[in-house]
Protein backbone atom coordinates (compact mmCIF):
# COMPACT_ATOMS: atom_id res chain seq x y z
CA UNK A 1 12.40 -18.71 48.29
CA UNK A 2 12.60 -16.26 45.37
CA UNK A 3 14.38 -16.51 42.12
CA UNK A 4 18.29 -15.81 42.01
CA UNK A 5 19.55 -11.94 41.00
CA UNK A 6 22.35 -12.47 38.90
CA UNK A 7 24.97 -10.20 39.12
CA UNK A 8 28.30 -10.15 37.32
CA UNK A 9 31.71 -8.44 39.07
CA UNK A 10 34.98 -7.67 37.85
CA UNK A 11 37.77 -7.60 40.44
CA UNK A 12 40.97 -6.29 38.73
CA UNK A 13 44.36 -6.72 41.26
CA UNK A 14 48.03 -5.70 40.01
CA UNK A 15 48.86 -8.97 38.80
CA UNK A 16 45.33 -10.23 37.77
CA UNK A 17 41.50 -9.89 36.98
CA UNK A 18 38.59 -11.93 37.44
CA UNK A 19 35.15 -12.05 35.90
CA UNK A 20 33.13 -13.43 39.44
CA UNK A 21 29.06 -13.98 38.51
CA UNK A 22 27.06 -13.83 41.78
CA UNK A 23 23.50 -15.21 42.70
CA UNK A 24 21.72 -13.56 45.28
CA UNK A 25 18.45 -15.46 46.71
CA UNK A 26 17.69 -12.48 48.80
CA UNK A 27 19.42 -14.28 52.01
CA UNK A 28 23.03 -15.50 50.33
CA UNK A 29 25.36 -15.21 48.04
CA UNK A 30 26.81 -18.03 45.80
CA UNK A 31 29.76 -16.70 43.80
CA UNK A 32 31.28 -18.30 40.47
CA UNK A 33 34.91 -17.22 38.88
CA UNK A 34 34.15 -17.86 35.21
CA UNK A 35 37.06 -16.06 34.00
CA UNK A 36 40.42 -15.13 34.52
CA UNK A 37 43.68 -13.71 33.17
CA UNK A 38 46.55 -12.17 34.20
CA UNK A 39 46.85 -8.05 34.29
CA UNK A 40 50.68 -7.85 33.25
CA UNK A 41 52.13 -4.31 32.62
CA UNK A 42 54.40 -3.24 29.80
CA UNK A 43 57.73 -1.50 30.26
CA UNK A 44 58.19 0.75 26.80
CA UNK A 45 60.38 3.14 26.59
CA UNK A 46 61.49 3.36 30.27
CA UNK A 47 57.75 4.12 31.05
CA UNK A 48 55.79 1.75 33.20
CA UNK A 49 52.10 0.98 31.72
CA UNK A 50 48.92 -0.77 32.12
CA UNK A 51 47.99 -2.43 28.67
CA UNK A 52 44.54 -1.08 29.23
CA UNK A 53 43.17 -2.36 25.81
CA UNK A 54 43.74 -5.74 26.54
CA UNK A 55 42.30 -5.36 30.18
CA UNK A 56 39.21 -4.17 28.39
CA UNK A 57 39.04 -7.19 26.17
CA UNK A 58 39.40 -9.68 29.00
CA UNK A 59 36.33 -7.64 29.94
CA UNK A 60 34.62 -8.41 27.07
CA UNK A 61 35.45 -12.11 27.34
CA UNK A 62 34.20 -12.41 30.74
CA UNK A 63 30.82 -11.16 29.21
CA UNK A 64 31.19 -13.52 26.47
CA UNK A 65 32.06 -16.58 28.59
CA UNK A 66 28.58 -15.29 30.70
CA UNK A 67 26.32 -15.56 27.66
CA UNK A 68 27.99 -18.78 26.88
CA UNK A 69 26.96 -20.20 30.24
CA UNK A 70 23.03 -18.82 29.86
CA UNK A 71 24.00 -16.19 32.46
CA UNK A 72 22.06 -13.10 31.41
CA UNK A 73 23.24 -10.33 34.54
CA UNK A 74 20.75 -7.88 35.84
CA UNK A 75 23.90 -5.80 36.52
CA UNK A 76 27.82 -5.60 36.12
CA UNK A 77 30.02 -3.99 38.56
CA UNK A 78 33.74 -3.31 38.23
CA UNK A 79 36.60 -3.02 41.26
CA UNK A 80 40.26 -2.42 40.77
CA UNK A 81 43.20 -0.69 42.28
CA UNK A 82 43.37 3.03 43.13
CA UNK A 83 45.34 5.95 42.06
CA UNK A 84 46.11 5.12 38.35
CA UNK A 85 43.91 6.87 35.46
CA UNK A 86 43.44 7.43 31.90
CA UNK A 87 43.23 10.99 29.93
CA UNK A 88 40.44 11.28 27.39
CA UNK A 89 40.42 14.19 24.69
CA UNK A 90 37.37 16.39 23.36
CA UNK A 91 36.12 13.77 21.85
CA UNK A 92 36.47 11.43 24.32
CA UNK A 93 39.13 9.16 22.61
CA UNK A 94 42.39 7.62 25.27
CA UNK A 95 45.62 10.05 24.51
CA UNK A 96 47.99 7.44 26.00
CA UNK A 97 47.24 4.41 28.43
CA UNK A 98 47.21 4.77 31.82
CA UNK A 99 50.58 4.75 33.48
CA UNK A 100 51.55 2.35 36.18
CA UNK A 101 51.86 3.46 39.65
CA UNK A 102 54.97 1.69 40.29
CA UNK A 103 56.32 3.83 37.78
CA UNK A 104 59.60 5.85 39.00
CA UNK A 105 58.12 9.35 37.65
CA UNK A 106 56.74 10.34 40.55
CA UNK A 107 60.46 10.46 42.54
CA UNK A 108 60.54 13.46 44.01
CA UNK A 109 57.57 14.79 43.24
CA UNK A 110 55.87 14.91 47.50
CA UNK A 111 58.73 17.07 48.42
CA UNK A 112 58.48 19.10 44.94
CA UNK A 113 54.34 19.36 45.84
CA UNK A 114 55.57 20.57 49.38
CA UNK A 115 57.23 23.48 48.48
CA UNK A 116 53.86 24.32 46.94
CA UNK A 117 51.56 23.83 49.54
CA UNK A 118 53.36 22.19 53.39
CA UNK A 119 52.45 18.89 53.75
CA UNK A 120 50.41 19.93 56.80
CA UNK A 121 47.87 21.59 54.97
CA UNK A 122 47.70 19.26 51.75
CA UNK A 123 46.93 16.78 55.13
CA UNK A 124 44.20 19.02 56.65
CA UNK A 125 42.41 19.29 53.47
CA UNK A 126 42.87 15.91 51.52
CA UNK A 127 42.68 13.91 54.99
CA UNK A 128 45.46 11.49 52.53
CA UNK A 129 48.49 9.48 53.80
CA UNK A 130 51.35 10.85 51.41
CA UNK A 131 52.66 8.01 49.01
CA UNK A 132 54.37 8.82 45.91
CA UNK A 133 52.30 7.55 43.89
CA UNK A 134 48.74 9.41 44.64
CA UNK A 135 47.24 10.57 41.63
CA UNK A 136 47.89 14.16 42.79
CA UNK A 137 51.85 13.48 42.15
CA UNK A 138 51.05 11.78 39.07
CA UNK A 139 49.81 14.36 37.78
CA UNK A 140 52.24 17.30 38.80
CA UNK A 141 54.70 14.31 37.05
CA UNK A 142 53.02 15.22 33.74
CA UNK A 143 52.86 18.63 33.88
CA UNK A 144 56.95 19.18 35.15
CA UNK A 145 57.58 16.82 32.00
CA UNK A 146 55.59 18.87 29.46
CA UNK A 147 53.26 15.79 28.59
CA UNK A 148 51.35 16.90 25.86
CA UNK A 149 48.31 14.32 26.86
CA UNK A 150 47.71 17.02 29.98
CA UNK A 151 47.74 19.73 27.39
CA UNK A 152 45.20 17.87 25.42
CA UNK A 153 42.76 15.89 28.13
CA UNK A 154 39.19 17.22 28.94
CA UNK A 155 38.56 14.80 31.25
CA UNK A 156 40.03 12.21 33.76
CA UNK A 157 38.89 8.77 34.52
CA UNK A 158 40.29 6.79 37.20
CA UNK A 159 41.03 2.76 35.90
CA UNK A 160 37.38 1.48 37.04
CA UNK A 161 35.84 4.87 35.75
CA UNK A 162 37.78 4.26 31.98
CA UNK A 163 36.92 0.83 32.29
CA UNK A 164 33.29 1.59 33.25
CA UNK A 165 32.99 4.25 29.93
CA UNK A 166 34.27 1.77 27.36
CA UNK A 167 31.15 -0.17 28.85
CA UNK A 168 28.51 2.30 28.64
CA UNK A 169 29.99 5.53 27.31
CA UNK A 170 28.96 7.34 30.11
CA UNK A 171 32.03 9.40 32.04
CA UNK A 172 31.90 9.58 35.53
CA UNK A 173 34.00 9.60 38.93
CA UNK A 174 33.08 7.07 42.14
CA UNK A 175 33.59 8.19 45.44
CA UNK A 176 35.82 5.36 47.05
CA UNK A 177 38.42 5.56 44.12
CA UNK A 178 38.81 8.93 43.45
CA UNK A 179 39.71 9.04 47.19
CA UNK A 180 42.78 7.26 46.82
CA UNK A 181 43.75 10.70 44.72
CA UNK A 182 45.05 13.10 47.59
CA UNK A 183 42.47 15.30 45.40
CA UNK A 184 39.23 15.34 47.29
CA UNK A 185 37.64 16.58 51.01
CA UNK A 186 36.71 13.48 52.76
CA UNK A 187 34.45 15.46 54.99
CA UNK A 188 32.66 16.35 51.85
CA UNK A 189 33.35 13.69 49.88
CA UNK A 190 33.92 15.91 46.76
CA UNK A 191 36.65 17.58 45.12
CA UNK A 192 39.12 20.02 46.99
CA UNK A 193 38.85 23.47 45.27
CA UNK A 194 41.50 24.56 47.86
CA UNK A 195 44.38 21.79 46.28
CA UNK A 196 43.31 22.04 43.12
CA UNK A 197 44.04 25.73 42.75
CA UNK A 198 47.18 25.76 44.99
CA UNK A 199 48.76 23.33 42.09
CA UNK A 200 46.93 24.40 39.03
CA UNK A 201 44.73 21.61 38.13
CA UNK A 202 41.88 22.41 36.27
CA UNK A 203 38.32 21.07 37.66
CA UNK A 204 36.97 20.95 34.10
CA UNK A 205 39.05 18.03 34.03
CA UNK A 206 37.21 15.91 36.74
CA UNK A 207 33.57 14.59 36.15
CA UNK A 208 31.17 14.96 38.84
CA UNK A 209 31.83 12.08 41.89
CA UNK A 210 28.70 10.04 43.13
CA UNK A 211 28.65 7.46 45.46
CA UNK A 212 29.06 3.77 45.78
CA UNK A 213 26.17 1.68 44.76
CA UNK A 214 25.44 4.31 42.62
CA UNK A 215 23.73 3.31 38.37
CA UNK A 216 26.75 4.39 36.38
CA UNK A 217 24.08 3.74 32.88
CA UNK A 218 23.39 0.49 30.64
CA UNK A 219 25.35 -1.57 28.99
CA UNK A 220 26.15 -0.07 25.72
CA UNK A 221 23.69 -1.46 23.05
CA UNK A 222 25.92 -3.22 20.65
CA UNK A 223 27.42 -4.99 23.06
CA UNK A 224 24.16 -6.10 24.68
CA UNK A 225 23.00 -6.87 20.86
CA UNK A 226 26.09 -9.31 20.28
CA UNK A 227 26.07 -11.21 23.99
CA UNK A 228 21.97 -11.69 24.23
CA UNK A 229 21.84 -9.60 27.02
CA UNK A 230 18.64 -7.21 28.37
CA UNK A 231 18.91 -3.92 26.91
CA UNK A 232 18.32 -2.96 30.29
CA UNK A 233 21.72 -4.28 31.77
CA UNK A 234 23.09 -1.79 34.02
CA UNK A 235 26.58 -1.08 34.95
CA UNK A 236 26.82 0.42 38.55
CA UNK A 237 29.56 2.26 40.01
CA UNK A 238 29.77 -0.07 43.42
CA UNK A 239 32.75 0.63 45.31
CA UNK A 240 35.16 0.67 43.24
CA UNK A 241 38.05 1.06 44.63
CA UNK A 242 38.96 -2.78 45.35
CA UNK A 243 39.85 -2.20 49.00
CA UNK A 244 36.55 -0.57 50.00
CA UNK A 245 34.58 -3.66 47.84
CA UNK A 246 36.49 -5.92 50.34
CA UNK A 247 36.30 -3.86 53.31
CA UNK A 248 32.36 -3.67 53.09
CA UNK A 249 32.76 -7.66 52.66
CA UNK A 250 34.01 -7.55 56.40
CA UNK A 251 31.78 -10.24 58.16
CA UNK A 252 31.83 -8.26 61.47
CA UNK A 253 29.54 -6.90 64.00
CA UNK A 254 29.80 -3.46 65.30
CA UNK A 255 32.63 -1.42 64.85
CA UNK A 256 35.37 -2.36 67.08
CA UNK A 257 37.18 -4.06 64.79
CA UNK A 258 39.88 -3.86 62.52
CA UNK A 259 41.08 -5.50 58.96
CA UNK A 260 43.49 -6.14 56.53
CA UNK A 261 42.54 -6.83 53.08
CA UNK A 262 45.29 -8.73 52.37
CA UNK A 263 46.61 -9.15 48.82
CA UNK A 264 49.16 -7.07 47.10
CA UNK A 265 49.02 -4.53 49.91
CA UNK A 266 47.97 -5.36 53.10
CA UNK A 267 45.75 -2.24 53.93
CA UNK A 268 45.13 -2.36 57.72
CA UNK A 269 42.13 -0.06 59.66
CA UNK A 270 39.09 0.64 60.88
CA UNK A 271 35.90 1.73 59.39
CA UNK A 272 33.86 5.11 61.27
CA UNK A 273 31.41 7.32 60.46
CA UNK A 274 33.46 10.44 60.04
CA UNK A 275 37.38 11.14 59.11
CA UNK A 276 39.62 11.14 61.24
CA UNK A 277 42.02 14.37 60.55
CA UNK A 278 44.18 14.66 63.01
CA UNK A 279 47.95 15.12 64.03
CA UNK A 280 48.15 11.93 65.36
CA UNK A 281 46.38 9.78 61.83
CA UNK A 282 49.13 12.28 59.76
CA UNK A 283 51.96 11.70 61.74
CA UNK A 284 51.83 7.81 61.65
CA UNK A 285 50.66 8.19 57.94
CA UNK A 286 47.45 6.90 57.79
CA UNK A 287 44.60 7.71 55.42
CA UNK A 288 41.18 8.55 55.15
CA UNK A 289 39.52 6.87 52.13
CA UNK A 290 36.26 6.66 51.62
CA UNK A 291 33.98 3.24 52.04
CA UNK A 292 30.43 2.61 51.61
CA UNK A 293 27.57 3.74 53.00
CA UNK A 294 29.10 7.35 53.70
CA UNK A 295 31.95 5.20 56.12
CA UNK A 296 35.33 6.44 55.69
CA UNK A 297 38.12 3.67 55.97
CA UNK A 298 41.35 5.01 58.32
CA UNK A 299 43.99 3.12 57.30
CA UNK A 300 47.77 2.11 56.92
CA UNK A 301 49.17 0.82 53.69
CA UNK A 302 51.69 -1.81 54.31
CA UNK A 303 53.67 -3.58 51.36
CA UNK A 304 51.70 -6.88 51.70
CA UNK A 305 52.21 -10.47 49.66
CA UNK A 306 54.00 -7.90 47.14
CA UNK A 307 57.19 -8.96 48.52
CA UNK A 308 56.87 -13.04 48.86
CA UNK A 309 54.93 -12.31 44.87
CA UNK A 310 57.50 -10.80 43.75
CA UNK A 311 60.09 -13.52 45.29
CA UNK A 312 57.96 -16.33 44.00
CA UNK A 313 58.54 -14.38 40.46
CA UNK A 314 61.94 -14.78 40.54
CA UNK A 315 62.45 -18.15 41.96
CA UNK A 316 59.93 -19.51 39.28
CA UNK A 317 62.73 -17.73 36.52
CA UNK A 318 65.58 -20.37 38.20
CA UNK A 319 63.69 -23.29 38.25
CA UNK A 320 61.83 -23.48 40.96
CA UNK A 321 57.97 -24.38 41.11
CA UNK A 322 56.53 -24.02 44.85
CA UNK A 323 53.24 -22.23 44.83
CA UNK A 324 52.19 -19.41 47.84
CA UNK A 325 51.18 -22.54 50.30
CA UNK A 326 54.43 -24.49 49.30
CA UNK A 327 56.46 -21.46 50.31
CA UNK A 328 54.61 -20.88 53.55
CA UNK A 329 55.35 -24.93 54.21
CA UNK A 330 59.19 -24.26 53.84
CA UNK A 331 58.91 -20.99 55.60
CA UNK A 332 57.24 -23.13 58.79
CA UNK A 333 60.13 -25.58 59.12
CA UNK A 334 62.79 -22.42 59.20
CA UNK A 335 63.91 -21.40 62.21
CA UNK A 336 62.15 -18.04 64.12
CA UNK A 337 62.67 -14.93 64.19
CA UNK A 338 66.29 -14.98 62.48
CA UNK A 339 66.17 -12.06 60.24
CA UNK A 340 63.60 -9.08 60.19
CA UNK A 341 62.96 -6.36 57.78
CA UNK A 342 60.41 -3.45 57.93
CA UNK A 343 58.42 -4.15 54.59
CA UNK A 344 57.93 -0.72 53.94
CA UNK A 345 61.28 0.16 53.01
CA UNK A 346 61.28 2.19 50.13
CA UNK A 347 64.21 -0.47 48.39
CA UNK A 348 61.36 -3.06 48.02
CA UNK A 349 58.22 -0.98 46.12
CA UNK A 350 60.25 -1.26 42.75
CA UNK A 351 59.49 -5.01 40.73
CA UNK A 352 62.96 -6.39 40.44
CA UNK A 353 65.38 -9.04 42.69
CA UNK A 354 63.18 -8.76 45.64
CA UNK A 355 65.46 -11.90 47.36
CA UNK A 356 68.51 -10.20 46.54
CA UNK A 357 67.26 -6.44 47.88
CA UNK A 358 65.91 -8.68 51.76
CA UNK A 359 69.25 -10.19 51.66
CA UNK A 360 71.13 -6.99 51.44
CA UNK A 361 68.74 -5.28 53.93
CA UNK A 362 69.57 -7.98 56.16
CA UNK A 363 73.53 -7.56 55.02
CA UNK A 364 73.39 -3.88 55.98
CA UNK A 365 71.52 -4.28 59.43
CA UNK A 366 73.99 -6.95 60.35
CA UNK A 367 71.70 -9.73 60.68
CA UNK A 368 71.98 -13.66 59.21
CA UNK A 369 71.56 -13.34 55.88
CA UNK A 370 68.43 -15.71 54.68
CA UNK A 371 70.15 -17.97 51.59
CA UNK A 372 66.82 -20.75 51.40
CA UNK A 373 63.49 -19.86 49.99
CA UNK A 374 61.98 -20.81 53.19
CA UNK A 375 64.51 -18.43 55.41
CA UNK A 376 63.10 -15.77 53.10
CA UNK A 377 59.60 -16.52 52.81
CA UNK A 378 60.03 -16.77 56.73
CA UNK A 379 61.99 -13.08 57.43
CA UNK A 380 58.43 -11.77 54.86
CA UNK A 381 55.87 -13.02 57.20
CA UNK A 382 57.37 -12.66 60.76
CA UNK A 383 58.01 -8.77 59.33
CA UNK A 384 54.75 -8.42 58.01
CA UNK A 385 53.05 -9.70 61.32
CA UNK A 386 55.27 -7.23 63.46
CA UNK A 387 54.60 -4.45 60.91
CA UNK A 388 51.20 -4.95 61.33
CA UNK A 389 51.30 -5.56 65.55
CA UNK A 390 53.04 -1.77 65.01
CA UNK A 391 49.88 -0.55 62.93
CA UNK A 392 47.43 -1.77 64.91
CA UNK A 393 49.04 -0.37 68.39
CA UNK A 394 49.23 3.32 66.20
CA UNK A 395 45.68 2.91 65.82
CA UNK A 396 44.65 1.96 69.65
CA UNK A 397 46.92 4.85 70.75
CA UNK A 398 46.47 7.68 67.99
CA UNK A 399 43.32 7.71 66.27
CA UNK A 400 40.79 5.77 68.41
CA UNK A 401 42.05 5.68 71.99
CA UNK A 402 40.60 2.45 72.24
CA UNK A 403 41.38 -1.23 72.42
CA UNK A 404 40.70 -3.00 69.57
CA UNK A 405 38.79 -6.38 70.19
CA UNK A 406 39.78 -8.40 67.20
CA UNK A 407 41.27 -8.40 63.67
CA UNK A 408 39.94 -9.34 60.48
CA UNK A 409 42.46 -10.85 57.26
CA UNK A 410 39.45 -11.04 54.06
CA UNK A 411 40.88 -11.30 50.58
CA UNK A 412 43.87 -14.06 48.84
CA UNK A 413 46.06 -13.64 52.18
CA UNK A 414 43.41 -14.34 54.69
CA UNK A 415 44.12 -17.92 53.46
CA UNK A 416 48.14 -18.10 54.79
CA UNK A 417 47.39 -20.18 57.87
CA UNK A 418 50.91 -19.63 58.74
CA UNK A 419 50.85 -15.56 58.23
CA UNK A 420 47.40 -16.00 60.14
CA UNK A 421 48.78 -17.13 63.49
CA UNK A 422 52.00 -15.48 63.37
CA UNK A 423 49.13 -12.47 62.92
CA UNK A 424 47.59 -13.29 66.09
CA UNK A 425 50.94 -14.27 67.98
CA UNK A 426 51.91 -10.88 67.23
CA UNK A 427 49.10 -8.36 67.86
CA UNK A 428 47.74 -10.45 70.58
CA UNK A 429 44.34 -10.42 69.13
CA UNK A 430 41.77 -13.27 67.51
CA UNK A 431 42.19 -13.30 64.22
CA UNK A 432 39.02 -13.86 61.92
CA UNK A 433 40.10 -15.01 58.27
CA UNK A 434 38.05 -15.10 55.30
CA UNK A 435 36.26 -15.07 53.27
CA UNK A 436 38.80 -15.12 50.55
CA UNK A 437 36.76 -12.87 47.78
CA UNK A 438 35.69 -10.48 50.07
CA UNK A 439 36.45 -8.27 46.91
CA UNK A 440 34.18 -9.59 44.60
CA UNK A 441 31.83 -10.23 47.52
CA UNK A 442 31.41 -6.58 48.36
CA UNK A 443 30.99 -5.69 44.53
CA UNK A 444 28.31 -8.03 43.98
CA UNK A 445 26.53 -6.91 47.19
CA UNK A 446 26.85 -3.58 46.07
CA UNK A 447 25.34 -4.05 42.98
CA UNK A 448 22.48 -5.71 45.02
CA UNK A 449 22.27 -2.67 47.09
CA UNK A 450 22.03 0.04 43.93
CA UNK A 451 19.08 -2.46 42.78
CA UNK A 452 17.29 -1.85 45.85
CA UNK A 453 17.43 -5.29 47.59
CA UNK A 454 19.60 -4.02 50.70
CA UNK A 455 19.69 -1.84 52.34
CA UNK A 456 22.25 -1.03 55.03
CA UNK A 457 25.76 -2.00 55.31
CA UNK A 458 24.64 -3.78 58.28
CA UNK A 459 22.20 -6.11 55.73
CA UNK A 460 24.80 -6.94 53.24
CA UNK A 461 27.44 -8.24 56.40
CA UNK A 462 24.60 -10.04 57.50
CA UNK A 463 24.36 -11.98 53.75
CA UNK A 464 28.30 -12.37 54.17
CA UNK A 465 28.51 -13.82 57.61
CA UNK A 466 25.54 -16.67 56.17
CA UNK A 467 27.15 -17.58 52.92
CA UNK A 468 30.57 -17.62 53.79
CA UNK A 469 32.91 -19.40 56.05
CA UNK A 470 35.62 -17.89 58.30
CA UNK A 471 38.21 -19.42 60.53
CA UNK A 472 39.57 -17.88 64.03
CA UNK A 473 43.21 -17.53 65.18
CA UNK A 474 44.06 -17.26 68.50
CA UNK A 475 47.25 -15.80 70.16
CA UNK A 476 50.20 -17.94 71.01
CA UNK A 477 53.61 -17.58 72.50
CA UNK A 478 53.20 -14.15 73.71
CA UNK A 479 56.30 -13.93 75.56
CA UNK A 480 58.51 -15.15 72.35
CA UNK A 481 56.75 -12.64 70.02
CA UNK A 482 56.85 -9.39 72.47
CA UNK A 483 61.15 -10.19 72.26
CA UNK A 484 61.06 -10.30 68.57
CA UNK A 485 58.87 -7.42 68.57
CA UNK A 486 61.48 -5.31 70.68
CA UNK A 487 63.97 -6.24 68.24
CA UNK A 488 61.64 -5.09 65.41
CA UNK A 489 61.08 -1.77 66.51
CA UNK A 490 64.89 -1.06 67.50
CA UNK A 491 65.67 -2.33 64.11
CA UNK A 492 63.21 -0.50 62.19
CA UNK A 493 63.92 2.88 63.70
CA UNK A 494 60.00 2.59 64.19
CA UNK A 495 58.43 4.39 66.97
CA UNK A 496 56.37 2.14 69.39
């Protein structure tokens, strides 16, 4: 048995970040959280932001904590969510920080981008499901406002790119998250000269894009001078959005298979070799994003533990003090199936009184209105599993035409037992769970991968399915679940 790689990841979600140091042995991976803080954004001025400074200190502190601990990493990799960027001027100094995507600016601005170019062909080249938050919409945002930081920018950096250049002060773009932009060809995997010049944007603006598992540079030499690192301690772009670290995490064989990476979103697929652009992926509003290993993830965003995060937020403002599995508890003793709501209403994507905007839905649909915790927490899951029995049926029928044989739930959801078997109760599938970090698994394997010791995506599952545990769900209650699923889709509006 050799000596260990160390490898160092940072796995940034919407509400928090973790430093996660990896050893590789060359056959598995043990994984260590040796920091962690929360990634809180800042309402000023009626603008939505990331405080991006402090997200790069916590940076440095998980590289502090690592020297600490005699951890000296051969590489560090960084993961976080897609969409969001900062603007850097001529001399390559931040004009403003990055704004948050859950910011209302970009109201409007699809149907605005429409008149422009029809959604069907911003579809046919971008391959992108339209949310009103893409980067492209952003953007367009600025430039109706008269931002003066578009004016000034000379370059673009998408969060793990910005966070990746205050590391090593090199710029560049990765693949996986600049395809979360409704900017790029995802059969070329580059830029789309046709949308960029339709709306204006100026290519100077973007850096070149490179793949995943890809050397972004070293570690900037004062920094390696003040931890006691190597000199030579690389930084690699791995990939970075956080949904294709966790989706190359997937401790599955073959491809027929799908997942949700289940967190703050739930993002449900599959993984092929090609994208899929067709009438069928636009119409039910799925995506093609890119994954590693030239794969391209097809997938459906659904609103995810957002809404039971969010509810937890406000309970723990009056008093209250469950934690995620305490809420699932009191959600199990509630009765079935007694309210519904489609998660993806557009009323609960804003922060705010999530219990108060499912009890109106509920009001308004003319269904019991859930007063408990646990009635809530109970309406979030069933929903979510019937939202996601809808996406995966979508997928069978419109994009691959083909039965799917059974689902995997990696990342902080995939441990909800109860969401788990309601899961397989309602798409009638096994569910696999786990592993938990599937994040910060797939950026650490990546970063083994740009060092040369794998080398397939077929290798690095291999390392996940021997160092990691998963557990299987299988379905239940069919009969009770394809009733409440009925009443889902007439409900919804929701086309089966």
């Amino acid at each position: 048995m050799r000596g260990a790689l160390y490898l160092l990841g940072y796995d940034y979600g919407a509400s928090n970040g973790r430093a996660i140091h990896g050893a590789f042995d060359g056959e598995k991976l043990a994984i260590n959280e040796i920091h962690r803080f929360p990634n809180e954004p800042v309402m000023l001025g009626g603008t939505l932001y990331w405080d991006i400074l402090r997200l790069y200190d916590q940076m440095r502190q998980g590289l502090q904590k690592a020297a600490q601990a005699g951890i000296a990493p051969a590489s560090v990799g960084l993961d976080t969510w897609g969409v969001d960027f900062g603007l850097l001027d001529r001399n390559g100094v931040l004009l403003r920080n990055p704004v948050h995507y859950r910011d209302r600016r970009t109201e409007g601005m699809p149907e605005a981008a429409y008149a422009v170019m029809p959604r069907e062909k911003i579809f046919a080249h971008t391959g992108l499901a339209f949310m009103p938050f893409n980067t492209l919409y952003q953007l367009l945002a600025l430039r109706r406002d008269g931002d003066v930081s578009l004016e000034q920018a000379r370059t673009l950096l998408f969060m793990p790119d910005l966070l990746a250049y205050f590391l090593t002060g090199e710029k560049g773009t990765e693949y996986t998250i600049a395809s979360t932009a409704q900017m790029t060809n995802p059969r070329t995997r580059d830029w789309s000269p046709e949308l960029l010049q339709a709306f204006g944007l100026p290519r100077a603006l973007l850096t070149p894009i490179v793949e995943p598992c890809t050397v972004r540079g070293l570690l900037r030499p004062d920094l390696c001078e003040a931890l006691g690192f190597s000199p030579k301690t690389r930084v690699v772009s791995v990939a970075q959005h956080d949904t294709a670290s966790a989706v190359a995490a997937v401790p599955a064989r073959g491809r027929r298979f799908a997942y949700i990476s289940s967190g703050t979103w739930s993002l449900l697929g599959i993984e092929t070799d090609a994208p899929v652009v067709s009438e069928g992926v636009m119409r039910a509003n799925y995506t093609n994003e890119g994954g590693i290993c030239g794969t391209t993830r097809v997938l459906n965003n659904i609103m995810g533990m957002w809404m039971i995060q969010e509810c937890r937020r406000a309970w723990l403002q009056e008093g209250a003090c469950e934690d995620f599995a305490g809420l699932a508890a009191l959600a199990a003793r509630e009765t079935p199936f007694r309210s519904l709501v489609d998660p993806d209403d557009a009323r609960f994507l804003p922060p705010g009184d999530m219990p108060g905007r499912i009890r109106d839905y509920c009001r308004e649909t003319g269904q019991p209105v859930p007063q408990t915790r646990g009635q809530v927490a109970r309406t979030i899951y069933e929903s979510l599993a019937l939202k996601y029995r809808w996406a995966v049926g979508r997928l069978e029928r419109d994009i691959l035409g083909d039965a799917i044989d059974c689902l995997h739930i990696v990342g902080g959801g995939s441990r909800n037992t109860l969401l788990n078997q309601m899961t397989a109760n309602a798409v009638g599938r096994p569910v696999v769970a786990g592993p938990g970090e599937a994040t910060a698994i797939g950026n650490l394997l990546a970063q083994a991968m740009a060092l040369g010791e794998l080398d397939s995506l077929d290798s690095l599952r291999a390392v996940v399915r021997a160092s990691f545990d998963t557990r299987e769900f299988m379905p239940e209650h069919a009969a009770v679940w394809e009733e409440a699923y009925g009443r889902f889709l007439a409900l919804t509006g929701l086309e089966d």
